[in-house]
N, C-alpha and C. Protein backbone atom coordinates (compact mmCIF):
# COMPACT_ATOMS: atom_id res chain seq x y z
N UNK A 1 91.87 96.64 104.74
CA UNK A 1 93.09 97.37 104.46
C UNK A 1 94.22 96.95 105.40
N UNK A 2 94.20 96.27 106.44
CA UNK A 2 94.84 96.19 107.29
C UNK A 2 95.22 94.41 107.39
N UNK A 3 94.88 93.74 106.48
CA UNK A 3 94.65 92.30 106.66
C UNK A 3 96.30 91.87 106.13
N UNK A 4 97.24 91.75 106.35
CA UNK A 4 97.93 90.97 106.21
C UNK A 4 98.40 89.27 105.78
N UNK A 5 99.24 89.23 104.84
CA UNK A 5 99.72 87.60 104.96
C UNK A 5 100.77 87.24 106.24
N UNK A 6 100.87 85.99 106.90
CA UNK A 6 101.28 86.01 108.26
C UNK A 6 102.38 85.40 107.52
N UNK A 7 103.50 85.54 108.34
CA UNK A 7 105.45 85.27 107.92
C UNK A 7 105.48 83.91 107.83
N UNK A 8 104.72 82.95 108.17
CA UNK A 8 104.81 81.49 107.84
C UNK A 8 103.35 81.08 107.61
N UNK A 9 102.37 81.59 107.10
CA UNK A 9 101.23 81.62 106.24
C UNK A 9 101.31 81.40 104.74
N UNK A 10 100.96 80.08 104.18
CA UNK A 10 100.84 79.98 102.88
C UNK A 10 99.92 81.16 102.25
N UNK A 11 100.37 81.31 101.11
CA UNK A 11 99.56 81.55 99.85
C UNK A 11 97.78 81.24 100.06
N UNK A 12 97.86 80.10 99.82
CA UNK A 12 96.52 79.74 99.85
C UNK A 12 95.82 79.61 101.29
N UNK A 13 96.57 79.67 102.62
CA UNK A 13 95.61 79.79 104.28
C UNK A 13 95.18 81.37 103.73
N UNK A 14 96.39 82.08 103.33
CA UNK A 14 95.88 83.95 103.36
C UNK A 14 94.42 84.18 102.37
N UNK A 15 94.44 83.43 101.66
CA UNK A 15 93.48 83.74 100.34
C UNK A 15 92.27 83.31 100.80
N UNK A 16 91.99 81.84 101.61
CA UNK A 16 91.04 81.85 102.34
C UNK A 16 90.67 82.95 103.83
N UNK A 17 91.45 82.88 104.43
CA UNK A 17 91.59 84.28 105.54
C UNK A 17 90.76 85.70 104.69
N UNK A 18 91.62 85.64 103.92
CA UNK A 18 91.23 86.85 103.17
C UNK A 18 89.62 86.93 102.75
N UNK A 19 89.11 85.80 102.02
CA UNK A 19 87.61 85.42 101.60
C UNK A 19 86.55 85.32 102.69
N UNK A 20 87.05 84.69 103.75
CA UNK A 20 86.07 84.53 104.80
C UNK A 20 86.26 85.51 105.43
N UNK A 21 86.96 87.02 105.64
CA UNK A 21 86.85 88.22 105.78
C UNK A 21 85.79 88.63 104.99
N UNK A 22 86.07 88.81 103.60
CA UNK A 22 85.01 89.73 102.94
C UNK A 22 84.07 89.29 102.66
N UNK A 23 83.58 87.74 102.78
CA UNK A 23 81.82 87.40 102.99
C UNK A 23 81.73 87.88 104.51
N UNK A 24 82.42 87.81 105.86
CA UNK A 24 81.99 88.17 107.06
C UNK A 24 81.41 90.07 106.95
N UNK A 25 82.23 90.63 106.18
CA UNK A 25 81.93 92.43 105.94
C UNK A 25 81.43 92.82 104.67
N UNK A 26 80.67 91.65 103.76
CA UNK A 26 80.44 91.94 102.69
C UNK A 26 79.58 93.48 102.77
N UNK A 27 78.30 93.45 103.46
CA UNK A 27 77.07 94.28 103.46
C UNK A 27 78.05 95.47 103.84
N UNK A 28 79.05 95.64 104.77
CA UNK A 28 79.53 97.24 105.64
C UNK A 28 80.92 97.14 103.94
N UNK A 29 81.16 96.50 103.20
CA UNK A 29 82.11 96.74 102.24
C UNK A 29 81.01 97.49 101.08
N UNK A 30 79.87 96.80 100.84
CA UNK A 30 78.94 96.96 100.02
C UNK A 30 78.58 98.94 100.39
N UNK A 31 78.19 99.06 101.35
CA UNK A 31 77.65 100.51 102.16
C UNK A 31 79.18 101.31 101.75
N UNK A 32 80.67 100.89 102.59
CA UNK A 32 80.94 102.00 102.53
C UNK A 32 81.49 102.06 100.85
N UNK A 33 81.22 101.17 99.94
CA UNK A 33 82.03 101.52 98.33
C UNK A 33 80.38 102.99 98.21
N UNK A 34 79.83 102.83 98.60
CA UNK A 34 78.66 103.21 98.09
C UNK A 34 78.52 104.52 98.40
N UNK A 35 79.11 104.88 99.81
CA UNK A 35 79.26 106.07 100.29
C UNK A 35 80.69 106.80 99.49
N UNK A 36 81.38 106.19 99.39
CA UNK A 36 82.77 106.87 98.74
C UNK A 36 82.31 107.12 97.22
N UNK A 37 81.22 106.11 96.52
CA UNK A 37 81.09 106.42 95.01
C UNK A 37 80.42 107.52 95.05
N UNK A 38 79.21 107.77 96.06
CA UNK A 38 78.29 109.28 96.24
C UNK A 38 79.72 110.30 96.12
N UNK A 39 80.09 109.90 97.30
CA UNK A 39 81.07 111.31 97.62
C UNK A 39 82.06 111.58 96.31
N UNK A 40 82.39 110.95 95.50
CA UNK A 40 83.82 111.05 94.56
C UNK A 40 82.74 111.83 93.65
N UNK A 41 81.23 111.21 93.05
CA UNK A 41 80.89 111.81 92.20
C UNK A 41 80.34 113.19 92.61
N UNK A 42 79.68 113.60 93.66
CA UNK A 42 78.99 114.87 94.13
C UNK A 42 80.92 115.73 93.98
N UNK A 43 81.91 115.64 94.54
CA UNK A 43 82.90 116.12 94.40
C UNK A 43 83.70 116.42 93.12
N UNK A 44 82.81 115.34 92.40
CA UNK A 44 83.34 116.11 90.66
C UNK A 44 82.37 116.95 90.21
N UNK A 45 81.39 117.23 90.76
CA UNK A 45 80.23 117.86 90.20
C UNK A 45 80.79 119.46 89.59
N UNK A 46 80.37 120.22 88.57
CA UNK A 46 80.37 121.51 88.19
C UNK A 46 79.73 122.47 89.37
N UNK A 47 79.71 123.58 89.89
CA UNK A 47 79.17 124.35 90.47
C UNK A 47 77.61 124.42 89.86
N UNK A 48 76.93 124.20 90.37
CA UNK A 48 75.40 124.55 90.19
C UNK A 48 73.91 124.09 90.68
N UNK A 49 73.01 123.93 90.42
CA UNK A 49 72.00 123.42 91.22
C UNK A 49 71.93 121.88 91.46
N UNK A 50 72.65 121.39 90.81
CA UNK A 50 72.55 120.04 91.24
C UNK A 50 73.54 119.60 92.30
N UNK A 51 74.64 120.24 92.08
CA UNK A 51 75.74 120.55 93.02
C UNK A 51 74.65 120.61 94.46
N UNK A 52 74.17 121.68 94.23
CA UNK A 52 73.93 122.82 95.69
C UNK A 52 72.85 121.36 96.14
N UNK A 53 72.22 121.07 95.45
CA UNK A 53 70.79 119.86 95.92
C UNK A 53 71.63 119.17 96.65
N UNK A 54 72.84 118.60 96.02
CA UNK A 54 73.52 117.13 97.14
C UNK A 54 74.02 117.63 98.06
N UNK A 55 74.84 118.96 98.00
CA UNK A 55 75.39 119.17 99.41
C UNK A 55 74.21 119.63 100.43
N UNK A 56 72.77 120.21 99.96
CA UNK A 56 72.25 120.42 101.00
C UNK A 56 71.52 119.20 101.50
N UNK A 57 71.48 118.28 100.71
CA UNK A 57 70.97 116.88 101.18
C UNK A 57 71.40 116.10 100.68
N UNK A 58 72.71 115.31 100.93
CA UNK A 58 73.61 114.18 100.19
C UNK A 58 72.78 113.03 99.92
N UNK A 59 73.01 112.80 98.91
CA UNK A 59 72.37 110.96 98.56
C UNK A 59 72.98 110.02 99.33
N UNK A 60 72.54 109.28 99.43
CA UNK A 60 72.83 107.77 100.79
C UNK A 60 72.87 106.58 100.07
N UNK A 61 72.31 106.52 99.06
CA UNK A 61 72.81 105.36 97.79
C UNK A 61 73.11 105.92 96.50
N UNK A 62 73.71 105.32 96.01
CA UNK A 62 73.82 105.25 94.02
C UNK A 62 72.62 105.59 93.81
N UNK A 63 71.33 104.25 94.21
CA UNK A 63 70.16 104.62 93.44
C UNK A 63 69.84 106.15 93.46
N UNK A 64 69.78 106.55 94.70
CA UNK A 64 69.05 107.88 94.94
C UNK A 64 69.89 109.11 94.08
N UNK A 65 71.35 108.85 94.12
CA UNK A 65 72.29 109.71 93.55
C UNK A 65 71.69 110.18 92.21
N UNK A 66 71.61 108.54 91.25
CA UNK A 66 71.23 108.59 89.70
C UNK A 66 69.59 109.20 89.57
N UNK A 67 68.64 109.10 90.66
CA UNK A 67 67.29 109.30 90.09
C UNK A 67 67.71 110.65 90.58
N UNK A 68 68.03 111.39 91.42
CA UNK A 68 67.69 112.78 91.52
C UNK A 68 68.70 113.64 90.90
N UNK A 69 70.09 112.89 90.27
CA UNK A 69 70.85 113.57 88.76
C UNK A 69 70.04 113.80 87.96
N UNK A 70 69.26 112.52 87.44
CA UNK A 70 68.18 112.79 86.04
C UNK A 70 67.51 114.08 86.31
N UNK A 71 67.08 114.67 87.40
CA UNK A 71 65.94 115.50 87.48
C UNK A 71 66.95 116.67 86.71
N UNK A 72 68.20 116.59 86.98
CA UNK A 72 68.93 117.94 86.59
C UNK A 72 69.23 117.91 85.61
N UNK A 73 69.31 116.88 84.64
CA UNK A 73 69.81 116.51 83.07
C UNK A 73 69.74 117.05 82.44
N UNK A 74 70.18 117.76 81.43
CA UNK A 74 70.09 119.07 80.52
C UNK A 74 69.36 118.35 79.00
């Protein structure tokens, strides 16, 4: 979020800059999309037991998010 193009930086030095950033943080980019997708979806949730399950024990991946939704599936 903070990566800038530099005032006499081509186009194409920034685009590489930019790439060899996000293979260097791929895995901590990978974790935190993963933590914000838990959180956006538990935060749209309806009031109810499936609700109450994540806030009393939040999911830590997608995977875990989707297998212990199914359990609540109507």
């Amino acid at each position: 979020m903070h990566m800038k193009q530099g005032t006499i930086e081509s186009l194409k030095e920034f685009v590489g800059r930019f790439n060899d950033g996000i293979l260097a943080t791929g895995e901590q980019l990978k974790d935190d999309f993963e933590k914000l997708a838990v959180s956006v979806f538990i935060n749209g949730l309806q009031p109810g037991p499936c609700l109450n399950d994540f806030r009393a024990r939040p999911p830590t991946t997608l995977e875990e998010l989707w297998v212990r939704a199914n359990h609540f599936r109507a």
